[in-house]
PDB file of N, CA and C in Angstrom:
ATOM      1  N   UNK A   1      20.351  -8.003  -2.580  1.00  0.00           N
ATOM      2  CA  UNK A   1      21.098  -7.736  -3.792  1.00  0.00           C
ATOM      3  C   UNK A   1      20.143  -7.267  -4.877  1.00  0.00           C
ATOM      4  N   UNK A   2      20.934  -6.286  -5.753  1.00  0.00           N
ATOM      5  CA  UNK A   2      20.020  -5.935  -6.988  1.00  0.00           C
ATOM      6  C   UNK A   2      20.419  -4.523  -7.662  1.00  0.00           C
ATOM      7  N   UNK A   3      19.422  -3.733  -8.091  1.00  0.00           N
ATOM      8  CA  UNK A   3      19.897  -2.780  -8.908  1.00  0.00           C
ATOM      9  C   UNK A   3      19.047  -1.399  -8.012  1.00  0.00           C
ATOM     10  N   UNK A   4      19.790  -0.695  -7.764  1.00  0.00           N
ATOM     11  CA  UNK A   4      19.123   0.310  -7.032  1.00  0.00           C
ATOM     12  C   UNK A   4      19.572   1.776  -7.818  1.00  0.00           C
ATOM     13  N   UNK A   5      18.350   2.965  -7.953  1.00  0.00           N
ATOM     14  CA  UNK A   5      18.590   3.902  -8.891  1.00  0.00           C
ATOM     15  C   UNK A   5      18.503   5.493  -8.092  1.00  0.00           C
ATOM     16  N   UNK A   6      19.345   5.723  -7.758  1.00  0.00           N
ATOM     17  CA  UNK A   6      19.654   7.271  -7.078  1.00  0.00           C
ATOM     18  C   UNK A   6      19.722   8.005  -7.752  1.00  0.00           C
ATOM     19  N   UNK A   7      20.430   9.527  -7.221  1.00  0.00           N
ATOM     20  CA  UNK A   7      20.590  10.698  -7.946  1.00  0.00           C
ATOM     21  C   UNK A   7      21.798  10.651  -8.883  1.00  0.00           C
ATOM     22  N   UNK A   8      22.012   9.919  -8.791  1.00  0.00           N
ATOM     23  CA  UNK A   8      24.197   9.266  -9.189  1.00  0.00           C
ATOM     24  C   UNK A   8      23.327   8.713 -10.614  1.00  0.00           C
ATOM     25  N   UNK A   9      22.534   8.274 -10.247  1.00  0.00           N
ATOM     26  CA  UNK A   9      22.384   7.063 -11.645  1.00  0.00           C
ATOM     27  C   UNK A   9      22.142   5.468 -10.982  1.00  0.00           C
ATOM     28  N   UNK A  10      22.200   4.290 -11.968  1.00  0.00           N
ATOM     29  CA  UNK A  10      21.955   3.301 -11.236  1.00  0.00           C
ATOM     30  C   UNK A  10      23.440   2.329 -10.475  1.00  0.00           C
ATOM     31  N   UNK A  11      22.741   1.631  -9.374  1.00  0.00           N
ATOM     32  CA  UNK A  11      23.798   1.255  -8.818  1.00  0.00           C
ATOM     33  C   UNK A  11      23.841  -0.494  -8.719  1.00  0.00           C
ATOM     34  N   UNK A  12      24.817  -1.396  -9.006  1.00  0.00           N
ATOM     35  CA  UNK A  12      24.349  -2.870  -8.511  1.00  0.00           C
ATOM     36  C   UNK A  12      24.989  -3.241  -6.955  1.00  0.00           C
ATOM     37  N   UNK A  13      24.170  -3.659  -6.422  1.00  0.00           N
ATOM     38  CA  UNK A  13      24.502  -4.074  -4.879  1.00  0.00           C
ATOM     39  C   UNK A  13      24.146  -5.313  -4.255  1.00  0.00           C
ATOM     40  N   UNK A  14      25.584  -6.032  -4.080  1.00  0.00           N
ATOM     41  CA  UNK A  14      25.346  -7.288  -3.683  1.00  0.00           C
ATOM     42  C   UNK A  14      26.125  -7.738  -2.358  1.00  0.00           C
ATOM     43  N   UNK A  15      24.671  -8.167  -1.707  1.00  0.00           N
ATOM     44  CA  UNK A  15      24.779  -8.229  -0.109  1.00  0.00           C
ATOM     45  C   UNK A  15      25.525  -9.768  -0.190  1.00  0.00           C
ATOM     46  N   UNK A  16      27.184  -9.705   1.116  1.00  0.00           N
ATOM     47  CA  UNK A  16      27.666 -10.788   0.849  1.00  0.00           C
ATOM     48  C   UNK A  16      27.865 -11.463   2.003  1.00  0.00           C
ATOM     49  N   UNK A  17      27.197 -10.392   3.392  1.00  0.00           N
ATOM     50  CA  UNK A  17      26.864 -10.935   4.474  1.00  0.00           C
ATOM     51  C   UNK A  17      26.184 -10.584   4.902  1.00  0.00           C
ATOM     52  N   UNK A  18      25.130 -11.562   6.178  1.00  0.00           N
ATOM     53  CA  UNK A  18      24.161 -10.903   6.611  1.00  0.00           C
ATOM     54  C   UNK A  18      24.348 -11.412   8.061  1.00  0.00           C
ATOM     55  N   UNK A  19      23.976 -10.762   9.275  1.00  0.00           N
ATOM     56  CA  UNK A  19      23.782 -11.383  10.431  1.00  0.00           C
ATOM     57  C   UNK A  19      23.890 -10.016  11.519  1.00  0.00           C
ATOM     58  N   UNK A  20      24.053 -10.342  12.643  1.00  0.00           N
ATOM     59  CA  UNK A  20      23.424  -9.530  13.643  1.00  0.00           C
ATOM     60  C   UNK A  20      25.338  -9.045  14.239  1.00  0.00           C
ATOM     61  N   UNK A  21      24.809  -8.301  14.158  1.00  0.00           N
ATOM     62  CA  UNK A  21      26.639  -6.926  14.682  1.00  0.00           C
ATOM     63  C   UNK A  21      26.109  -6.075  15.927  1.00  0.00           C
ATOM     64  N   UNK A  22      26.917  -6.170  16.920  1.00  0.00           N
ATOM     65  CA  UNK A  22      26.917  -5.486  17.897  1.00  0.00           C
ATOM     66  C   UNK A  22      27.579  -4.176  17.541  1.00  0.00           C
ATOM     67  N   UNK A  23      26.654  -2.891  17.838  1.00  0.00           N
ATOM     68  CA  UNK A  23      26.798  -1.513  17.684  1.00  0.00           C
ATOM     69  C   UNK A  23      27.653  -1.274  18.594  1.00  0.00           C
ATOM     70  N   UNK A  24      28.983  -0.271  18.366  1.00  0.00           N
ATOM     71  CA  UNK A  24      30.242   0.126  19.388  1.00  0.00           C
ATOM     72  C   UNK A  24      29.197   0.854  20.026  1.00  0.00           C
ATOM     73  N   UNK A  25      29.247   0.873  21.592  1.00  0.00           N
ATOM     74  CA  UNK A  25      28.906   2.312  22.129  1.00  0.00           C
ATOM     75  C   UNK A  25      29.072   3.392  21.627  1.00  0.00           C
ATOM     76  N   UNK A  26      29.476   4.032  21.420  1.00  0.00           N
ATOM     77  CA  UNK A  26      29.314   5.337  20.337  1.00  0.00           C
ATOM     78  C   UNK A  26      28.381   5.180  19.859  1.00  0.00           C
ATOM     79  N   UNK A  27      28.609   4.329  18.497  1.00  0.00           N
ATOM     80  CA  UNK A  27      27.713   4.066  17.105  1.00  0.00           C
ATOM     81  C   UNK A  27      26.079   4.309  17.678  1.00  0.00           C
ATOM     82  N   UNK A  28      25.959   3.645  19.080  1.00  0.00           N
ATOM     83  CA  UNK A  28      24.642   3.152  19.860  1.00  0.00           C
ATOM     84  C   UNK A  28      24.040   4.704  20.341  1.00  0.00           C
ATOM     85  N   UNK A  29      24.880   5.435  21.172  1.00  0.00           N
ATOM     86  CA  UNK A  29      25.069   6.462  21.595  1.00  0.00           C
ATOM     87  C   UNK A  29      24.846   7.897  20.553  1.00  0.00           C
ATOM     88  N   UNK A  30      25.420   7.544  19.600  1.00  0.00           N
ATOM     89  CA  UNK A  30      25.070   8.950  18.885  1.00  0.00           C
ATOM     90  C   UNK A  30      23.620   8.571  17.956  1.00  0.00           C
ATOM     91  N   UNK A  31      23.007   7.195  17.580  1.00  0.00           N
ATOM     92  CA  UNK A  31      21.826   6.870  16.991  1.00  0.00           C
ATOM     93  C   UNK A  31      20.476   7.075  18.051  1.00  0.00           C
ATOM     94  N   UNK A  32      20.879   6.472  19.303  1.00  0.00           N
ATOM     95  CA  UNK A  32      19.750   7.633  20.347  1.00  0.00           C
ATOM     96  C   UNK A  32      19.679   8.863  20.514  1.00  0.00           C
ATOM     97  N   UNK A  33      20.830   9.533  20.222  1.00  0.00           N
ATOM     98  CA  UNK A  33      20.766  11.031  20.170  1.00  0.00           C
ATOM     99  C   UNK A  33      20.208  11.999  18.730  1.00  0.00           C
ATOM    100  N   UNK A  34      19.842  10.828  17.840  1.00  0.00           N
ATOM    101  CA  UNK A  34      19.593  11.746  16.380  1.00  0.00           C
ATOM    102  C   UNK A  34      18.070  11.110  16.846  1.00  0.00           C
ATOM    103  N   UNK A  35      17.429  10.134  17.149  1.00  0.00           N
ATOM    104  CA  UNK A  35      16.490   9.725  17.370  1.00  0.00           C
ATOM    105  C   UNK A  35      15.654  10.704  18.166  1.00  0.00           C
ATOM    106  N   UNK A  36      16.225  11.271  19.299  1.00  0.00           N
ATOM    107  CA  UNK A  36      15.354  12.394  20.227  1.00  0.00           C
ATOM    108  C   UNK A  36      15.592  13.388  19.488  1.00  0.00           C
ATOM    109  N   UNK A  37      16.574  13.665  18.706  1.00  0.00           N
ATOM    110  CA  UNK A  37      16.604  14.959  18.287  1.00  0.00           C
ATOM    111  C   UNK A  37      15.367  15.315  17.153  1.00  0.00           C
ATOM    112  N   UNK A  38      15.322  13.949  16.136  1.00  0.00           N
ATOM    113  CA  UNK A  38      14.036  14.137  15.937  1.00  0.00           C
ATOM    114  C   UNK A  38      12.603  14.358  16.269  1.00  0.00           C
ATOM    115  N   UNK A  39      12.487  13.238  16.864  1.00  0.00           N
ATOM    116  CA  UNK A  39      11.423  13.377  18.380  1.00  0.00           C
ATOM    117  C   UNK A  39      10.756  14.651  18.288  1.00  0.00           C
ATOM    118  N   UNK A  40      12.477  15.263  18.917  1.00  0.00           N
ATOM    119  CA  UNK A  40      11.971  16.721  19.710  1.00  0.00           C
ATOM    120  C   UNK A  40      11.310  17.502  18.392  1.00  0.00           C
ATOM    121  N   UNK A  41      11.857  17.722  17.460  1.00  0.00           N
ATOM    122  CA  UNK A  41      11.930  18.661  16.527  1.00  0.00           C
ATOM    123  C   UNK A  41      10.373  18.078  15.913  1.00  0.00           C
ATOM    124  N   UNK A  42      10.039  17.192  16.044  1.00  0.00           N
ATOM    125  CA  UNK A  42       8.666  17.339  15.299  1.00  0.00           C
ATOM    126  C   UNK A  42       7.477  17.376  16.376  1.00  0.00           C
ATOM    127  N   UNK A  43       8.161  17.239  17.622  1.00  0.00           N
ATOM    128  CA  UNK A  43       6.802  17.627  18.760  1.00  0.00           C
ATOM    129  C   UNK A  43       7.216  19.282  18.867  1.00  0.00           C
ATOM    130  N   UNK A  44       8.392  19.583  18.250  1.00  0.00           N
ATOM    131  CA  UNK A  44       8.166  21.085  17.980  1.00  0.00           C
ATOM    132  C   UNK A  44       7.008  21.768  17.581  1.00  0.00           C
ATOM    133  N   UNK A  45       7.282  21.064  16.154  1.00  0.00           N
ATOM    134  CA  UNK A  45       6.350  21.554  15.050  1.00  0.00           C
ATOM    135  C   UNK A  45       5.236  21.071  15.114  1.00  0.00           C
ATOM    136  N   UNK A  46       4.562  20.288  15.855  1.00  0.00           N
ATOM    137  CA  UNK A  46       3.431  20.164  15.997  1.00  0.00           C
ATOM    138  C   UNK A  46       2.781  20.924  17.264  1.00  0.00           C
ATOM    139  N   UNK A  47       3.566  21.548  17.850  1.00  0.00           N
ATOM    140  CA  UNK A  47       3.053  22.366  19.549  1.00  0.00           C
ATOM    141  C   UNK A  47       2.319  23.875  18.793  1.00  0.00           C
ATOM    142  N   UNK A  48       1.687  24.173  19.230  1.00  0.00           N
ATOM    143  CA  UNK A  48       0.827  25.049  19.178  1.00  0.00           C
ATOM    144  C   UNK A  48       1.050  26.518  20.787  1.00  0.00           C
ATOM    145  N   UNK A  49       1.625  27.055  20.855  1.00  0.00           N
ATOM    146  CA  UNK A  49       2.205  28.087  21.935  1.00  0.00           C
ATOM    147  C   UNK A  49       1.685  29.634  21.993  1.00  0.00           C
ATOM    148  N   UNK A  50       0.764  29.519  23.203  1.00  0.00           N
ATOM    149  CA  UNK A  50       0.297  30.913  22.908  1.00  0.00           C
ATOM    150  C   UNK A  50       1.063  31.616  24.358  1.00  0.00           C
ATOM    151  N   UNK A  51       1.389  32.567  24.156  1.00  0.00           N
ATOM    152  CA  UNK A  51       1.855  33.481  25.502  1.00  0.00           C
ATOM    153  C   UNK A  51       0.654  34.571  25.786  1.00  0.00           C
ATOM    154  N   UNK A  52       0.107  34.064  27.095  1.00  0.00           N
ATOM    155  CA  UNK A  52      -0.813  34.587  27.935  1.00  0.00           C
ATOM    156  C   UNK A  52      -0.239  35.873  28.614  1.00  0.00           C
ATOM    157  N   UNK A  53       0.895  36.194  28.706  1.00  0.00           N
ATOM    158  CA  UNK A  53       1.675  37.219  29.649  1.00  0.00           C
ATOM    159  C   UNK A  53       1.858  38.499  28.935  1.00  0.00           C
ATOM    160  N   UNK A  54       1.607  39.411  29.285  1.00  0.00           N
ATOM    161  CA  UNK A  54       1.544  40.499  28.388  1.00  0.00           C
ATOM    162  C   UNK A  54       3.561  41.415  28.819  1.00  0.00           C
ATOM    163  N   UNK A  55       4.365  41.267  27.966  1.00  0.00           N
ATOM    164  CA  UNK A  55       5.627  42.297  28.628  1.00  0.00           C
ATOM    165  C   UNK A  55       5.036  43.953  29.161  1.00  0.00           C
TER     166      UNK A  55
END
């Protein structure tokens, strides 16, 4: 709980439960899929690719 300050302006937020929630399949399912998608996308940008093959 507390005062948190975004692009909106400030906000008060008070946590009124806490404990452990089982993720629907889906929910589980599409959070591994943004996870590799990152992954991938920054072993993108860090690969270095030269083409040896001349067309």
């Amino acid at each position: 709980s507390g005062i948190i300050q975004s692009g909106l302006g400030f906000h008060i937020v008070q946590t009124i439960e806490r404990g452990m929630h089982p993720l629907a399949a889906g929910a589980l399912a599409e959070l591994q899929r943004q996870a590799i998608q990152t992954w991938l996308a920054d072993l993108k940008a860090k690969a270095v690719i030269e083409n040896l093959v001349r067309p």
